[in-house]
Structures are given as structure tokens and as C-alpha cells.
PDB file of N, CA and C in Angstrom:
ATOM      1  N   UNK A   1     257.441 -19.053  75.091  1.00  0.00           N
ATOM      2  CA  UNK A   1     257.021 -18.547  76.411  1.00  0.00           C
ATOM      3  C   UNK A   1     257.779 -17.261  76.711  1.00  0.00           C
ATOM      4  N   UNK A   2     257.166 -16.174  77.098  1.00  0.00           N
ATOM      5  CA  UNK A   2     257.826 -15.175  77.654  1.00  0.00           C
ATOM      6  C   UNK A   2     258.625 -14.693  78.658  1.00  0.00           C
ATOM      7  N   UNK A   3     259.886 -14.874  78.414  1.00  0.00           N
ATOM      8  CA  UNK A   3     260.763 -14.092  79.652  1.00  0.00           C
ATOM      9  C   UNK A   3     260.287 -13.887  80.832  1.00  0.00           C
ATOM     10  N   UNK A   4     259.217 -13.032  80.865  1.00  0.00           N
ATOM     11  CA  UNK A   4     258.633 -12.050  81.908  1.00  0.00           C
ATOM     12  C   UNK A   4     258.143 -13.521  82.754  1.00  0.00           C
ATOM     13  N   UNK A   5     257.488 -14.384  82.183  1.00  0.00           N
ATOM     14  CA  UNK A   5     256.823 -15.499  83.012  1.00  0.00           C
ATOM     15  C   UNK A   5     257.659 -16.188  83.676  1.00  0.00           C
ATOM     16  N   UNK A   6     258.826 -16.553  83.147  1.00  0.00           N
ATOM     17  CA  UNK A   6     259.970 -17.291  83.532  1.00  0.00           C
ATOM     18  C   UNK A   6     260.221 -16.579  84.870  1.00  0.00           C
ATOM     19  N   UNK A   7     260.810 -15.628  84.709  1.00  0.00           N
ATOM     20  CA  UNK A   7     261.775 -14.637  85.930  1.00  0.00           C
ATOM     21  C   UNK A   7     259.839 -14.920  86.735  1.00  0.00           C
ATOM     22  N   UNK A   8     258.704 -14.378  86.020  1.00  0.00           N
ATOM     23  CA  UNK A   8     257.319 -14.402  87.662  1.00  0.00           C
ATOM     24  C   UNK A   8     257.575 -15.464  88.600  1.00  0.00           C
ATOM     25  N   UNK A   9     258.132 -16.906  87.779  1.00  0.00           N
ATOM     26  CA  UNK A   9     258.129 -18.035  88.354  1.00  0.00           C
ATOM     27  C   UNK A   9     259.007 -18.494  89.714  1.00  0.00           C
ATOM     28  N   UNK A  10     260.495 -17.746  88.945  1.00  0.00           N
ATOM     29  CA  UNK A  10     261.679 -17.621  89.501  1.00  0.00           C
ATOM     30  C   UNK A  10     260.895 -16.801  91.319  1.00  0.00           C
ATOM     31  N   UNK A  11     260.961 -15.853  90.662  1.00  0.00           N
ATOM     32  CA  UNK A  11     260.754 -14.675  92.298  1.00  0.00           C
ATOM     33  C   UNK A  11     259.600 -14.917  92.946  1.00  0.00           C
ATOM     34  N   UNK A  12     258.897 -16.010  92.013  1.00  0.00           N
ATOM     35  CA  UNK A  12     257.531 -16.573  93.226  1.00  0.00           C
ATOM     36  C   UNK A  12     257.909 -17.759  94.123  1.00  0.00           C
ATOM     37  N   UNK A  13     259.101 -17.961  93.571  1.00  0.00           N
ATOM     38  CA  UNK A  13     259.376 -19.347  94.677  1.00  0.00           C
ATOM     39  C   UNK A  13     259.800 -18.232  95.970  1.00  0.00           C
ATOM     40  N   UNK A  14     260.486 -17.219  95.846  1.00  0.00           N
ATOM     41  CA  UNK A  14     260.475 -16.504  97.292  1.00  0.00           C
ATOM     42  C   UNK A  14     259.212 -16.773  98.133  1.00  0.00           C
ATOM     43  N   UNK A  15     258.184 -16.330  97.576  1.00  0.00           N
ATOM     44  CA  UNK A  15     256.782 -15.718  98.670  1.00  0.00           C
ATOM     45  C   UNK A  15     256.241 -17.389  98.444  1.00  0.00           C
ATOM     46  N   UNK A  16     255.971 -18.415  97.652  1.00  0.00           N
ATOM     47  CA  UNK A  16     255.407 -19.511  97.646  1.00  0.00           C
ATOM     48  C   UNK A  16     256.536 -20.309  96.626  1.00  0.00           C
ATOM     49  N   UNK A  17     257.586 -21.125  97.374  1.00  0.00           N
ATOM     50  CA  UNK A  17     258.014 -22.159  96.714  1.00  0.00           C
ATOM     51  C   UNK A  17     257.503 -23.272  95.862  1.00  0.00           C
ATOM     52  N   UNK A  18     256.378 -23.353  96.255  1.00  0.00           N
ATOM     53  CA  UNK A  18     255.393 -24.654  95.363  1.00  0.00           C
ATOM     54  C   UNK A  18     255.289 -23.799  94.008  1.00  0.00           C
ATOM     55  N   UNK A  19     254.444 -23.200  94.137  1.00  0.00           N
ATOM     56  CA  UNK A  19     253.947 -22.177  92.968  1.00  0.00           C
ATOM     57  C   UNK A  19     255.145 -21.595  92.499  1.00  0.00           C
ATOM     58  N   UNK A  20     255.858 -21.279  92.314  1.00  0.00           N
ATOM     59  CA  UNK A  20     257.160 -20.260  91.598  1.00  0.00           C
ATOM     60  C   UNK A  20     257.686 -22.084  91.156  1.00  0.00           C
ATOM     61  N   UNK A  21     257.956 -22.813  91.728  1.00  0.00           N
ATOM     62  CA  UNK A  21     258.580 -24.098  90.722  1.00  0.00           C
ATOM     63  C   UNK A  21     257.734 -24.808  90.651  1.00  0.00           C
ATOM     64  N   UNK A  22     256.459 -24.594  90.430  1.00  0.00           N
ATOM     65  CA  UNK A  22     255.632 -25.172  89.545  1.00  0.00           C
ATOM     66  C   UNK A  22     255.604 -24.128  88.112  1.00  0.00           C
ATOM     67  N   UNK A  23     255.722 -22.904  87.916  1.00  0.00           N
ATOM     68  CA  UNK A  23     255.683 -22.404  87.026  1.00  0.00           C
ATOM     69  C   UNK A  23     256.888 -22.284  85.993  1.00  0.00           C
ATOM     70  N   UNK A  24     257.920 -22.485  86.987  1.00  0.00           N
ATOM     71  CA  UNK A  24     259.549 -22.446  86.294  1.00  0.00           C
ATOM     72  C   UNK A  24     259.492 -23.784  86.089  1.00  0.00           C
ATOM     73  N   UNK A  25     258.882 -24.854  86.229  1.00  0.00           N
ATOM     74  CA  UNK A  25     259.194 -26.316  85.521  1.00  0.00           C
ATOM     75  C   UNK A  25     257.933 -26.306  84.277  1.00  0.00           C
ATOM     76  N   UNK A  26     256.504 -25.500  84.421  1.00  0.00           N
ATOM     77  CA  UNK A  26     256.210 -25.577  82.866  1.00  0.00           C
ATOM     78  C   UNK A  26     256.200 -24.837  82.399  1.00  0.00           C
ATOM     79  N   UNK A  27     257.242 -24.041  82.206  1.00  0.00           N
ATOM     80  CA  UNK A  27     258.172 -23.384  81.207  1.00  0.00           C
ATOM     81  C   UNK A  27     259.066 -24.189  80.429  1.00  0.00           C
ATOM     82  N   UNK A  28     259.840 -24.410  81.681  1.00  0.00           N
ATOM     83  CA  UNK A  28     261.142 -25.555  81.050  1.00  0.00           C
ATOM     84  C   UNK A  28     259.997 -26.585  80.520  1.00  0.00           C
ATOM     85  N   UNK A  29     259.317 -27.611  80.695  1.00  0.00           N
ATOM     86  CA  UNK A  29     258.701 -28.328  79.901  1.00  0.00           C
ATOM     87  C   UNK A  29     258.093 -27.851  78.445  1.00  0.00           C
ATOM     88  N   UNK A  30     257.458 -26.779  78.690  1.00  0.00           N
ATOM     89  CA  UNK A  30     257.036 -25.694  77.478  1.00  0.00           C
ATOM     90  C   UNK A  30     258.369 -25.321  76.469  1.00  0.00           C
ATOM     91  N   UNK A  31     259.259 -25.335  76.225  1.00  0.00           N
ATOM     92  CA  UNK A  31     260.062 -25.213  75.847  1.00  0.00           C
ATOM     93  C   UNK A  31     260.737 -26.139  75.532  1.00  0.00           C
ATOM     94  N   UNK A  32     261.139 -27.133  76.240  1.00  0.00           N
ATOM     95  CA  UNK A  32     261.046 -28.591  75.362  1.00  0.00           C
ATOM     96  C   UNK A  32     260.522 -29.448  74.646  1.00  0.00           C
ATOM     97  N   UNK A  33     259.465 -28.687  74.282  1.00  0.00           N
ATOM     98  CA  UNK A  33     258.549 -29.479  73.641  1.00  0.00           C
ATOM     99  C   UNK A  33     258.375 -28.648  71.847  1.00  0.00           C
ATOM    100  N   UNK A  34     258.360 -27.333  72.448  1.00  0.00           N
ATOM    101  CA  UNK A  34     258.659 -26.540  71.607  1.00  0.00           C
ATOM    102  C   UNK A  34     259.998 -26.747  70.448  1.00  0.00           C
ATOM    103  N   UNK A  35     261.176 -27.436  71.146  1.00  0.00           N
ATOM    104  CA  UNK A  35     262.072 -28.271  70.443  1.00  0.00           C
ATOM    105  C   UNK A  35     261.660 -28.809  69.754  1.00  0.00           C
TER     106      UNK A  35
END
């Protein structure tokens, strides 16, 4: 997964908290799996 998506996720919880950690948790899931 790309960086860039991670940090979109991060700075979207500013303007919409739901959405910015919905995207920063399937990352982190995306990446564990990827393990």
C-alpha cells in the first residue's frame, strides 16, 4: 500500500473522522495480511 494513502487517511480523520480511520485501519489490515 502506498504511503501517500496512509498519511490521505491520517489527515482525513481531521475533516471526517469516520472516513480517515476507516482508511488508516485498511491499510493497517492491508499490511498484515501482506505479512
Amino acid at each position: 500500500v502506498p504511503a501517500h494513502v496512509e498519511m490521505m487517511g491520517f489527515m482525513g480523520m481531521g475533516n471526517n473522522p469516520m472516513v480517515g480511520c476507516t482508511v488508516a485501519c485498511a491499510v493497517a489490515v492491508a499490511e498484515a495480511f501482506k505479512k
